[in-house]
Every structure is written in C-alpha cells, then in structure tokens.
Protein backbone atom coordinates (compact mmCIF):
# COMPACT_ATOMS: atom_id res chain seq x y z
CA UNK A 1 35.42 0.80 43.59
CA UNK A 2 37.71 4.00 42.88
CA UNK A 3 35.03 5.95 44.78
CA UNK A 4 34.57 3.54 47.76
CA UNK A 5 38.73 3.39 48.11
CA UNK A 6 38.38 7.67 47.65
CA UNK A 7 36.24 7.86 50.53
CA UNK A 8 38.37 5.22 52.76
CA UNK A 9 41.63 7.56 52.18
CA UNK A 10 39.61 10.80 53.15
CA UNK A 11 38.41 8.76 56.29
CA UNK A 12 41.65 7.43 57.67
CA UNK A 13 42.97 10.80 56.79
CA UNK A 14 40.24 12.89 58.81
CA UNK A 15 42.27 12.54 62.29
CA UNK A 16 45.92 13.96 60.71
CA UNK A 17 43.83 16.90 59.06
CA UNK A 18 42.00 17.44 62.31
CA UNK A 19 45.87 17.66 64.39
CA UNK A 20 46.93 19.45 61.58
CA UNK A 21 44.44 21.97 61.92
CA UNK A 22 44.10 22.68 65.57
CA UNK A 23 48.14 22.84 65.22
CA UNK A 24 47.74 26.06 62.58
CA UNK A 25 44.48 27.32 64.89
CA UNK A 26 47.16 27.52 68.04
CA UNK A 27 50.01 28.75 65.47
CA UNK A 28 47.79 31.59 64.41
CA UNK A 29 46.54 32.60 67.89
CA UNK A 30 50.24 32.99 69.55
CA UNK A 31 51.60 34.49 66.49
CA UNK A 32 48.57 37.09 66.74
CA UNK A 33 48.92 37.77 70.05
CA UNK A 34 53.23 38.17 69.70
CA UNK A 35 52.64 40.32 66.55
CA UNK A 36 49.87 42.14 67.81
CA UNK A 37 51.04 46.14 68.66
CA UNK A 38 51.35 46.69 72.57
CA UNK A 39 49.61 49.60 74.78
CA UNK A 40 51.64 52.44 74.29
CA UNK A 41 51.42 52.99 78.24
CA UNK A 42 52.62 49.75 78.82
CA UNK A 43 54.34 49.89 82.51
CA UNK A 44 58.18 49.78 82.24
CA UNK A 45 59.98 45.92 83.41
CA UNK A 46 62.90 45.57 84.98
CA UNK A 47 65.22 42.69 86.23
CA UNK A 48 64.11 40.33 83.43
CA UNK A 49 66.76 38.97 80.93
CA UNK A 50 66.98 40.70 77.37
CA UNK A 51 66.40 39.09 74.29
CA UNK A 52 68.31 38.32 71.90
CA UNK A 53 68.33 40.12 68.30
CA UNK A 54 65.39 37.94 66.92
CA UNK A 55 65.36 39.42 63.71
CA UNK A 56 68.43 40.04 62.54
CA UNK A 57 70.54 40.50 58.58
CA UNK A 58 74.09 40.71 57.85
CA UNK A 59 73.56 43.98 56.61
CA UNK A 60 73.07 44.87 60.27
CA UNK A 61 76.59 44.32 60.72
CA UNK A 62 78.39 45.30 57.66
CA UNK A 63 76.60 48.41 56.99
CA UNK A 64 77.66 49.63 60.08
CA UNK A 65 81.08 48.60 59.45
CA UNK A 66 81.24 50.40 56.12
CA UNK A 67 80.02 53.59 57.53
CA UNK A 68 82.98 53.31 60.68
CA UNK A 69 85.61 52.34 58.09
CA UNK A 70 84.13 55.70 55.97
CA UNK A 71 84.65 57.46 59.32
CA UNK A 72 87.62 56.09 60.29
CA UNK A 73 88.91 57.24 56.33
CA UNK A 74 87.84 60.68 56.80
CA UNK A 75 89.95 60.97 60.46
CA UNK A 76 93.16 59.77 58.55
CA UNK A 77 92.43 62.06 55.96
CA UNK A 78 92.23 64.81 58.30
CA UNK A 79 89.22 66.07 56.63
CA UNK A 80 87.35 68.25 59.73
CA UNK A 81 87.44 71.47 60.79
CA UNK A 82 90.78 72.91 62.54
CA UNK A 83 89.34 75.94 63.86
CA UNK A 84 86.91 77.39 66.48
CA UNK A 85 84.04 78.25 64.49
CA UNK A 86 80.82 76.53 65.79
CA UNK A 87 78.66 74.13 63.20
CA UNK A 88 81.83 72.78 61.91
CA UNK A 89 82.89 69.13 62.08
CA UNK A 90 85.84 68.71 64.24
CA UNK A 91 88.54 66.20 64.90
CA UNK A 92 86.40 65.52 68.53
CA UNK A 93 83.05 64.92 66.58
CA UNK A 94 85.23 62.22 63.94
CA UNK A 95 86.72 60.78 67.02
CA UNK A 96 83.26 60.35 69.14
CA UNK A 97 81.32 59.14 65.95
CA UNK A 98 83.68 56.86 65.51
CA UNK A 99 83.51 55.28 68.95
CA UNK A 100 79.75 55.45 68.59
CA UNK A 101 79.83 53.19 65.53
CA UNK A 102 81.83 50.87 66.74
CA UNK A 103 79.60 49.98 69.19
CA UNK A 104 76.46 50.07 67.40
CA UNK A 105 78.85 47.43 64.96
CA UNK A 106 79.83 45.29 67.79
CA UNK A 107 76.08 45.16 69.38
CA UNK A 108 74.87 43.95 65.91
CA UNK A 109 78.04 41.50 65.31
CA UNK A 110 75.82 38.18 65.32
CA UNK A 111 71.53 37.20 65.68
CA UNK A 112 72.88 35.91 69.47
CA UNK A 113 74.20 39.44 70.55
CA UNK A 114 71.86 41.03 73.27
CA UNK A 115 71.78 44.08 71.43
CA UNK A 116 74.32 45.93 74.06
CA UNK A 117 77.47 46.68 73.45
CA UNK A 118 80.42 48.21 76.10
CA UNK A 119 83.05 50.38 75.96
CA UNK A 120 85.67 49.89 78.22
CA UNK A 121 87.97 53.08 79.94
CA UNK A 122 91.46 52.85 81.99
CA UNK A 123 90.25 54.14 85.65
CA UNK A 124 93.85 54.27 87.00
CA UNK A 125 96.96 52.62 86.26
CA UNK A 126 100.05 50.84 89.10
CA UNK A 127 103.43 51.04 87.91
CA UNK A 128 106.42 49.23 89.27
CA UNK A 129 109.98 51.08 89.60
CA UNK A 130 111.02 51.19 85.97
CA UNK A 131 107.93 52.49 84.87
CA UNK A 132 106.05 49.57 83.56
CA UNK A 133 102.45 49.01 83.77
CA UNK A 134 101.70 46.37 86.33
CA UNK A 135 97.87 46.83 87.48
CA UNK A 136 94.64 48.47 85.89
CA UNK A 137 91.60 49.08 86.77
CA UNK A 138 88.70 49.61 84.22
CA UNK A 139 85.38 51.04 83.95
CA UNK A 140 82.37 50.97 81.61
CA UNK A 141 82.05 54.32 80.01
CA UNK A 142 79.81 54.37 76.79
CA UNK A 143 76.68 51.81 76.20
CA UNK A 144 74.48 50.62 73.36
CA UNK A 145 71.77 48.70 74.29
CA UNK A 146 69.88 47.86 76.98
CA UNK A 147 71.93 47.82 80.85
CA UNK A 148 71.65 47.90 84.23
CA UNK A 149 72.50 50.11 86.93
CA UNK A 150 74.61 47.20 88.31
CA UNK A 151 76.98 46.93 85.20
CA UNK A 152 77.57 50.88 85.54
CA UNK A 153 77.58 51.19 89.53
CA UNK A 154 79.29 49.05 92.62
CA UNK A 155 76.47 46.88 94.12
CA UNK A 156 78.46 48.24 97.25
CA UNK A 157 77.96 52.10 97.13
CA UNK A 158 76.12 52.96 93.80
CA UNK A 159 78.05 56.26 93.94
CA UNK A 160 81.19 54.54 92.35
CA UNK A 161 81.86 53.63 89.23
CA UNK A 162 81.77 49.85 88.96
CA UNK A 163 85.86 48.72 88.36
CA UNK A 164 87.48 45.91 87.05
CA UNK A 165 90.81 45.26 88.13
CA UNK A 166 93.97 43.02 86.95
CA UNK A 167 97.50 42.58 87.94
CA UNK A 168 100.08 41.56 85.84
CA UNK A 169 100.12 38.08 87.59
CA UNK A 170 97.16 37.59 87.67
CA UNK A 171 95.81 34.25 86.11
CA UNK A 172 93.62 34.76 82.67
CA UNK A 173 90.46 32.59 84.24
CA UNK A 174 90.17 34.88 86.77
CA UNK A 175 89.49 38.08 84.48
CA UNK A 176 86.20 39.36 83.50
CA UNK A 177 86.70 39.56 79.14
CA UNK A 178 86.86 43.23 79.08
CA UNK A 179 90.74 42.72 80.88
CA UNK A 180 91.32 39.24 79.84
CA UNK A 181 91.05 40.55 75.74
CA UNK A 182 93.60 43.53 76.75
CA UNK A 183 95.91 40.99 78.39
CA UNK A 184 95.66 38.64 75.43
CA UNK A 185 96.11 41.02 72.97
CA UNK A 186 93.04 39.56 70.97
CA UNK A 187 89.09 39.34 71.07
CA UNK A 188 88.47 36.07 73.36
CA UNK A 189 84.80 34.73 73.63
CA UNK A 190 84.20 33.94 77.49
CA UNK A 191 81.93 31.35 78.86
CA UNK A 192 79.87 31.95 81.86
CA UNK A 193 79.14 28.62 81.99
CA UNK A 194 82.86 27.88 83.36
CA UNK A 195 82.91 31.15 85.78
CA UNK A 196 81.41 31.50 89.03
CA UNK A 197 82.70 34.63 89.81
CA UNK A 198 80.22 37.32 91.68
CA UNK A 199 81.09 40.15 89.16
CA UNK A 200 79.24 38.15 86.53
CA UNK A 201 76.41 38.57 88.35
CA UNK A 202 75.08 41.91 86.44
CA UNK A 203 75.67 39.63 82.67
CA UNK A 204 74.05 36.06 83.91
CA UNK A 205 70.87 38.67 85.33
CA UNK A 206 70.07 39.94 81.53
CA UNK A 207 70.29 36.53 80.04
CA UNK A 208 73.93 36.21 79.04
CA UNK A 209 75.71 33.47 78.36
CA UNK A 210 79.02 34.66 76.51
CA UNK A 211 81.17 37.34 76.62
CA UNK A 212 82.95 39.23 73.41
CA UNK A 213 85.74 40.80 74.29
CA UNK A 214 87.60 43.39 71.99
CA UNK A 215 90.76 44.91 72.74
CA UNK A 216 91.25 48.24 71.27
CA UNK A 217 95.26 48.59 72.39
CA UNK A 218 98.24 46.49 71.32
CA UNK A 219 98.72 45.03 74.64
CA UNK A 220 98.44 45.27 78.20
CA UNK A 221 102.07 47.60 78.71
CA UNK A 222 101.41 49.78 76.31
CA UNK A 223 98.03 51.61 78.20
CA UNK A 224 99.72 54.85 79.67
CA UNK A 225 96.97 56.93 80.20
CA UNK A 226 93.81 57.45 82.58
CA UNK A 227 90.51 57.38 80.69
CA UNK A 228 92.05 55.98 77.81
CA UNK A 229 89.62 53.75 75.93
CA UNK A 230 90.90 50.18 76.53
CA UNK A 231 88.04 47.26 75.40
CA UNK A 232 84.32 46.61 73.91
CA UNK A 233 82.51 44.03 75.05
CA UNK A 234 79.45 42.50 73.78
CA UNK A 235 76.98 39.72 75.91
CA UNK A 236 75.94 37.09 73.41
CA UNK A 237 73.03 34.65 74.39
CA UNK A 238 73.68 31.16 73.06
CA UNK A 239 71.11 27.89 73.34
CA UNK A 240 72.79 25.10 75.83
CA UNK A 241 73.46 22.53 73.16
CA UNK A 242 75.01 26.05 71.01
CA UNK A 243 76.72 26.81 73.97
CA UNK A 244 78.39 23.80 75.07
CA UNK A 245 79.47 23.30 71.19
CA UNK A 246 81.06 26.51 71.36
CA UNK A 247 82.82 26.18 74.41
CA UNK A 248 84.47 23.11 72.51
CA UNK A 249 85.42 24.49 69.13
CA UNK A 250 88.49 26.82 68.52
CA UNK A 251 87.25 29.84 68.91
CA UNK A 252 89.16 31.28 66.13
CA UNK A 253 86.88 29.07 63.34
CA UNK A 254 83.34 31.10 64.45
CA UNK A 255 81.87 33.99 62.60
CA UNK A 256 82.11 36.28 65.64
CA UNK A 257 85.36 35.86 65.85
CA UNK A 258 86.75 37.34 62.86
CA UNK A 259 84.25 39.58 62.97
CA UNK A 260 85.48 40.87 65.91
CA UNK A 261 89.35 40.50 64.89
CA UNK A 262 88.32 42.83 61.93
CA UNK A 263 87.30 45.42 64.08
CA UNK A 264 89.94 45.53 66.57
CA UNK A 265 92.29 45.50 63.58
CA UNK A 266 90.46 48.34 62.43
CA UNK A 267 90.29 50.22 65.51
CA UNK A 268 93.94 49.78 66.22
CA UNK A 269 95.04 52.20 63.14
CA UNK A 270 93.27 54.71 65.21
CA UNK A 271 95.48 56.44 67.19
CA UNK A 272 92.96 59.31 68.13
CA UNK A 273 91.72 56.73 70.32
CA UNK A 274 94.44 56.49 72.40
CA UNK A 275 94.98 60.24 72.68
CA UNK A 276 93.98 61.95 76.00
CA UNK A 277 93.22 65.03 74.22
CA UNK A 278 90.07 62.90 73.48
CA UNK A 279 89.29 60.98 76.75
C-alpha cells in the first residue's frame, strides 16, 4: 500500500519536475551566455540606451563619499604645496580631485543611476541695471560615465558647446534640472515622463528616465563668475510602475534625495569651487 501510494505521488509529480527542469535548463543557458567573457575585438555600439548599475553596494557610494569628505578636510586644512616646485600637491590638484570625486559619488548615488554623472559650468551671465543676475547660460564641462556627443555639442553646429539657458522669469517646468536645482536652491529629481521638451532628447536616447539635479551654489543671484562650476547632474533609470510611484511621493522621503542633499551640503563649504582662480 505505502509503496503503491509512493509511486502514485512520484507519478503525478513527474510533469512539475519535468517544467521545473526545462525552467533551470533555460536559466542555465542565458545565464551562461550573459556571464560568458566577450571577444575582446568586439565592434564598438553606439546610439543604444545604457544600463543601469546592475550590480551595485552601498559601499559604492559611501566610500567615495569618505574619500571626498577626506579631500575636502585636507583643502580646509590647507595642507598642499604653496610653492612652484613640480611633484608637489597643490591647492589646483585638491581642488580638481575634489570635483572628480564628487562625480564619481554622484554617478554611484543609487543601483538606478546610469553610471554618468555631469558637471555643470556658468557659460555667460545677463545682468540688469543694479547689477543683479538675471539670465545664465550653462554648459556641461566634466563627465563620468558613459555620454554622447549630443549632451556635449549643439545638434545645430557641433562646434558649440551645447547651452542651457534660464531667465529669472522663467517658469521652473520649463528648465532642464541642471538650472531648475540652481534656481531652487536644492537637488530636485526631474521626470521625463512629464517633459516633452527637445533638449531632453540626448537623456531619453541613453535610457533615462529621471534627472538628479545638484546645485553646488547657494542660489541663483549669487553666481558672479564665467566658468564657475554651477550643478551635477546624474540620469537615473527607473521601471514604469518605480517611476510613476516616484513621480507621486515627496521627493524629499527617497534615498537619493538625501543623498544628494548631503553632498551639496558638503560641496557648499567649498569655496575653492567658486573661485575663478580655479575655473
């Protein structure tokens, strides 16, 4: 009896073992052929979306901010090199490193960054009559990450720098993140989803579907100089049902967010970075 009732149970259970092993046959092929390592002369692609960090740790993140907050520690300190011997570390090399980090830091914020990272410079400023600043234009200057040549050029004449431009009047919805942050005063996350501007174009072709935006000034009247640095912004890829729910929530309440508060806080108490000596 027990062995006839044995035999009925591995009978009736013959079809789930047989799914369940063509499901781990299929498994083991496409993780095989993912995993496997790629020609080394594999041709180059181009005008496909990037990924997204796939494999990512929160050491990713905080290590790198440890290290910037070490740099940033050593440029209050004044600890460099004054003079004009070569091999020495200079106030410049603290000042560049520093920038450098902070953009490795903000392309490794979150697993749904792209990997790329911007950093943003004032191309020229308008002025009214008393002196205020009522106009900027911007342009991407430094990059982590993977990029196009249309984030970096005009579509128009590739011999130009590609600007982004805001007037004081201007309404916030109409401003790519890299102003609308600077305007704010505070790291904003930006949907695509809700923009159909054409100078999104360049982000919505490499996948994104977010903008981080990270102001590095106090405000939008207090930029005075040309070149001065101005923003970061990171393109974050988020799944449609992530997406819409974060479109929805206060944006204050998500991990990025105070991630990137942090580091504008932090990069704020560097005044080097305002400095035109280093532009």
């Amino acid at each position: 009896m027990v062995t006839r009732g044995l035999s009925l149970l591995i009978r009736d259970s013959l079809p789930i073992l047989g799914v369940a092993g063509f499901v781990f046959t299929v498994a083991g092929v496409v993780l095989t052929v993912r995993l496997s390592p790629r020609k080394a002369n594999e041709a180059p692609l181009r005008g496909r979306p990037v990924r997204a960090v796939r494999i990512w740790s929160p050491s990713q993140y905080s290590l790198a901010l440890g290290y910037l907050e070490d740099f940033c520690q050593k440029l209050r300190n004044k600890f460099y090199y004054s003079g004009k011997e070569r091999g020495r570390v200079t106030e410049s090399d603290l000042v560049r490193w520093i920038i450098q980090l902070s953009l490795t830091c903000a392309a490794q914020m979150v697993p749904q960054s792209l990997g790329r990272a911007t950093l943003f410079r004032v191309s020229s400023l308008t002025s009214d009559g008393d002196g205020r600043t009522v106009g900027i234009r911007i342009y991407s200057s430094e990059f982590v990450g993977v990029f196009s040549v249309n984030q970096v050029a005009s579509v128009f004449d590739g011999t130009f720098l590609r600007n982004l431009h805001l007037n004081e009047n201007q309404h916030t919805d109409e401003c790519p993140a890299a102003l609308q942050c600077i305007l704010e005063g505070m790291p904003i996350i930006q949907s695509l989803a809700r923009r159909k501007a054409a100078l999104d174009e360049p982000e919505r072709a490499i996948g994104a579907t977010h903008i981080l935006g990270i102001p590095l000034q106090g405000g939008f009247h207090v930029i005075r100089d040309p070149d001065q640095v101005v923003a970061i912004t990171v393109e974050l890829k988020f799944g449609k049902l992530r997406g819409w729910l974060i479109d929805r929530r206060n944006p204050q309440r998500l991990t990025v967010y105070r991630r990137a508060t942090h580091l504008a806080r932090l990069l704020a108490n560097v005044p080097e970075l305002a400095d035109p000596r280093f532009s």
